[in-house]
Protein backbone atom coordinates (compact mmCIF):
# COMPACT_ATOMS: atom_id res chain seq x y z
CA UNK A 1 14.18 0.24 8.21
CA UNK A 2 16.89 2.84 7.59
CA UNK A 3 17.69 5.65 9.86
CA UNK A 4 18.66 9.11 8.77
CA UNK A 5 22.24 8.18 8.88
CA UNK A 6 22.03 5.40 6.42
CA UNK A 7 22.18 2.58 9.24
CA UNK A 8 19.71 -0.50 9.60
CA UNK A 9 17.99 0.44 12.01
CA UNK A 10 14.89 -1.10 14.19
CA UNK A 11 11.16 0.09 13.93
CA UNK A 12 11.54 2.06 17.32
CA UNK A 13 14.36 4.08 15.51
CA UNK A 14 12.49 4.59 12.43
CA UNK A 15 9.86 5.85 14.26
CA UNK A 16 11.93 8.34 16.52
CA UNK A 17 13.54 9.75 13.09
CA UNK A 18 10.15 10.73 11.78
CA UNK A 19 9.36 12.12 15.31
CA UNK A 20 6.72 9.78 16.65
CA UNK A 21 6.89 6.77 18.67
CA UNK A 22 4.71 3.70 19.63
CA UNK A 23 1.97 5.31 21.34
CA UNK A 24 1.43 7.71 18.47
CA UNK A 25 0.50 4.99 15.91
CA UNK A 26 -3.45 4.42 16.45
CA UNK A 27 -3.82 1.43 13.90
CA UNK A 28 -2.03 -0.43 11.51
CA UNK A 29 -2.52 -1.26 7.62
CA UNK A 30 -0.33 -3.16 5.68
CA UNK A 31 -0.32 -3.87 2.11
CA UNK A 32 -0.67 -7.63 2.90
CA UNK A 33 0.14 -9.93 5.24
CA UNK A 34 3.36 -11.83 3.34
CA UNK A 35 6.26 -11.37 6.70
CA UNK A 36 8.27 -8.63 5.01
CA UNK A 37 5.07 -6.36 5.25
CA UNK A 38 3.47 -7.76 8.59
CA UNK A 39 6.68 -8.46 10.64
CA UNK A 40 6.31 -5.43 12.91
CA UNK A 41 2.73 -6.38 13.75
CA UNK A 42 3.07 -8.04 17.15
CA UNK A 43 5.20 -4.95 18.02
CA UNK A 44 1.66 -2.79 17.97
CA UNK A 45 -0.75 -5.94 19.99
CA UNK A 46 -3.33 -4.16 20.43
CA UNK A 47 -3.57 -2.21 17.52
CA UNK A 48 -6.36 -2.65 15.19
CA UNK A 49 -5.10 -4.06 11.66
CA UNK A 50 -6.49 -2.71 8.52
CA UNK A 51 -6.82 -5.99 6.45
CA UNK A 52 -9.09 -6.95 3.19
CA UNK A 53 -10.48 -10.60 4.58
CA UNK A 54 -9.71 -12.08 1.79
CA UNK A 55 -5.96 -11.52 2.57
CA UNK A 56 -6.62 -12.77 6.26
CA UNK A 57 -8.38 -15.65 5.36
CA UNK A 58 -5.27 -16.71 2.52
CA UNK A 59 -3.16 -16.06 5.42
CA UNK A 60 -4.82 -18.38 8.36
CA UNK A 61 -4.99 -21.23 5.45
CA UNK A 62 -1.07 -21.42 6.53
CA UNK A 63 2.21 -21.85 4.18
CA UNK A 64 1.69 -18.21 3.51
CA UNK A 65 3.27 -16.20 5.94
CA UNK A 66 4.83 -16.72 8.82
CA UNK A 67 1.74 -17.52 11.42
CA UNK A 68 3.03 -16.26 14.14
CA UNK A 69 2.61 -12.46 12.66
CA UNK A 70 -0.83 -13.14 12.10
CA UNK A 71 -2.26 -14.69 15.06
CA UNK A 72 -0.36 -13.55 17.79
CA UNK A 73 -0.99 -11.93 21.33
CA UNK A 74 -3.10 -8.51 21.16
CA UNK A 75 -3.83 -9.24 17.29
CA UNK A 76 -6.95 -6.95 16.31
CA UNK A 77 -7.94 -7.51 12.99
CA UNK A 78 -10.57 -4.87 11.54
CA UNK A 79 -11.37 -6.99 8.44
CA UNK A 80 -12.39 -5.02 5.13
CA UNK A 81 -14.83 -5.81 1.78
CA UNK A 82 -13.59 -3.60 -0.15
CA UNK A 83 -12.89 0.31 -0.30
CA UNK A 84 -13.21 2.16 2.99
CA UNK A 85 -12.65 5.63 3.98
CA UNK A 86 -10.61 5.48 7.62
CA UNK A 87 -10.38 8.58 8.79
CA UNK A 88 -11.43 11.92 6.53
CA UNK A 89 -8.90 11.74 3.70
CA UNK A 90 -7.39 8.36 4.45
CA UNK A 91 -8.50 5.40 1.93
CA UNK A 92 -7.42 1.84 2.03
CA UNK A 93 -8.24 0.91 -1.70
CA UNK A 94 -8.24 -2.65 -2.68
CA UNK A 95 -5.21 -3.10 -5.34
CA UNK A 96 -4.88 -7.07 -6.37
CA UNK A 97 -1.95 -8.39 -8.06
CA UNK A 98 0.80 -9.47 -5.66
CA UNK A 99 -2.09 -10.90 -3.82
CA UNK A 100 -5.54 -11.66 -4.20
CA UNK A 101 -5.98 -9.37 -1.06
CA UNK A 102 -3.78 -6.32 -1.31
CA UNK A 103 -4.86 -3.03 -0.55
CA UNK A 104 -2.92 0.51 -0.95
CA UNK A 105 -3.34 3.24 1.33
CA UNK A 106 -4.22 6.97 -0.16
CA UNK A 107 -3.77 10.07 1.87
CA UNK A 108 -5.20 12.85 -0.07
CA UNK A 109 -3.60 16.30 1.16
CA UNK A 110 -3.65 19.66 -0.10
CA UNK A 111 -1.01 19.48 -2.38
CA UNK A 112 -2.13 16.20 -3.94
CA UNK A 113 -3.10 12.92 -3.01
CA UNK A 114 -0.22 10.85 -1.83
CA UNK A 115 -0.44 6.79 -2.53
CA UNK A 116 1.66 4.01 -0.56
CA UNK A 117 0.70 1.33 -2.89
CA UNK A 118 2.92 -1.78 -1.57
CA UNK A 119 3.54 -4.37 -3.59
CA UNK A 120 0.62 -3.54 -6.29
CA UNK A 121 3.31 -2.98 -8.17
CA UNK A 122 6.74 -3.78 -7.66
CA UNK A 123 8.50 -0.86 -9.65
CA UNK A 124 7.76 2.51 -10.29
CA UNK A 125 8.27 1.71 -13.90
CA UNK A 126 5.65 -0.81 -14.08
CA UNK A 127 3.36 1.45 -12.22
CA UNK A 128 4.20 4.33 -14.84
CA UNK A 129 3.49 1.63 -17.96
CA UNK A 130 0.33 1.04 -16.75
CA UNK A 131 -0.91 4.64 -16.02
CA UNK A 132 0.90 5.18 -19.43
CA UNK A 133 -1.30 2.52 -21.11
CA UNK A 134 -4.56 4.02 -19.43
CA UNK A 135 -3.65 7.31 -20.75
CA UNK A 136 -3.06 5.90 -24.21
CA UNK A 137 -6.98 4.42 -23.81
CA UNK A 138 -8.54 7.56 -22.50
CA UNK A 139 -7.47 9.47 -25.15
CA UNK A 140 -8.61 7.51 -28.06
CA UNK A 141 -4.76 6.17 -28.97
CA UNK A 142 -5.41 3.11 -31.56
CA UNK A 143 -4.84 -0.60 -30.45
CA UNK A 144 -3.06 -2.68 -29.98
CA UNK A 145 -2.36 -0.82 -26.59
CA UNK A 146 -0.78 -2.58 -23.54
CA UNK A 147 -3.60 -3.96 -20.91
CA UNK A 148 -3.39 -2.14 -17.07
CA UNK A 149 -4.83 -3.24 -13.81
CA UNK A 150 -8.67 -2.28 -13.59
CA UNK A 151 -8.45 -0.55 -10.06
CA UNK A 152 -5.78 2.05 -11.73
CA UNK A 153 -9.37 3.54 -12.92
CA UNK A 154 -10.21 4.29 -8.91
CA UNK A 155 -6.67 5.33 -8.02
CA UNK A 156 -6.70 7.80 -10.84
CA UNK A 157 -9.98 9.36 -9.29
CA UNK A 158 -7.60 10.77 -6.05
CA UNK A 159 -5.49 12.54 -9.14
CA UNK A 160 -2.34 11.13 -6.98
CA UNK A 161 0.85 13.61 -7.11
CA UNK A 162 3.14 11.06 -5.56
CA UNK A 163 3.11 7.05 -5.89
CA UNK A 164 5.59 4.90 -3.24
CA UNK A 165 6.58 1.56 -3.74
CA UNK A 166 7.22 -1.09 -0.72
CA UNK A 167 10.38 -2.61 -2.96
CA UNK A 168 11.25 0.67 -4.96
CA UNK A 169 13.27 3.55 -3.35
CA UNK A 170 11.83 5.37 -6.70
CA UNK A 171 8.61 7.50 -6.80
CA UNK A 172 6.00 7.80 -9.56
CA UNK A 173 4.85 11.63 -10.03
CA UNK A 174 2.73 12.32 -12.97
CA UNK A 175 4.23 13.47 -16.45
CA UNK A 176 2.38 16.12 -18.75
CA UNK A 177 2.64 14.01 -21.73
CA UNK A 178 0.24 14.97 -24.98
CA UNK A 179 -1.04 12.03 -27.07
């Protein structure tokens, strides 16, 4: 994580910059459980983890991860089938791809529903070619027309203002586009 300053920086700084610390954080979610995603885990024992169990169950097979940020000390594991709503306005929304058991996180808010969507896709642009492609579909636009992932459909229904990216510094906002 990056501080303010442009410095590597650890989690506890990270956290201090957006003006919260350990205690706030009440649970954890991540994307999936590859390390670059999971690595602050043990960090928040105690915690419960957000996790589809398909994802847990690819990652206790082993040569996955590294096992020691999934079964470690204090792991809580609140294992998911699916779609959930966590708190009023908070959605974990299953979003295969990068793995069989990703999931992306929506916060809707009053200016628009916001979407951390990992590593469902990697780039902003690939995101945008597949809401581009939907589009296209919707509004009758003649084939051939490129295939896009089938749970775009339920991520369109929160009308998202904002998409971010776990590898991307960019961020997908909707064009007006006429077809």
């Amino acid at each position: 994580m990056y501080s303010r300053h442009g410095h590597l920086d650890g989690w506890a700084g990270a956290l201090a910059d957006a003006g919260v610390g350990a205690g706030d954080i009440a649970l954890v979610a991540n994307c999936h459980l590859h390390f670059d995603h999971c690595g602050g885990n043990p960090m928040l024992s105690g915690r419960p983890i957000l996790v589809q169990d398909s994802e847990l169950a690819t990652a206790r097979r082993g040569g996955y991860t590294v096992d020691a940020l999934v079964d470690f000390a204090g792991a809580t594991y609140e294992e998911l089938a699916g779609e959930t709503e966590v708190w009023p306005g908070v959605w974990i929304i299953p979003t295969p791809g990068h793995t069989e058991g990703h999931q992306s996180l929506v916060l809707q808010r009053p200016d628009g529903s916001v979407v951390l969507a990992g590593q469902a896709h990697d780039f902003a642009s690939h995101f945008a070619s597949d809401h581009l492609a939907r589009q296209a579909a919707l509004h009758g636009a003649a084939d051939p027309l490129p295939s896009y992932r089938p749970w775009l459909e339920r991520l369109a229904d929160f009308d998202p203002r904002r998409v971010l990216f776990a590898h991307d510094c960019s961020i997908w906002e909707p064009a007006h586009i006429d077809f």
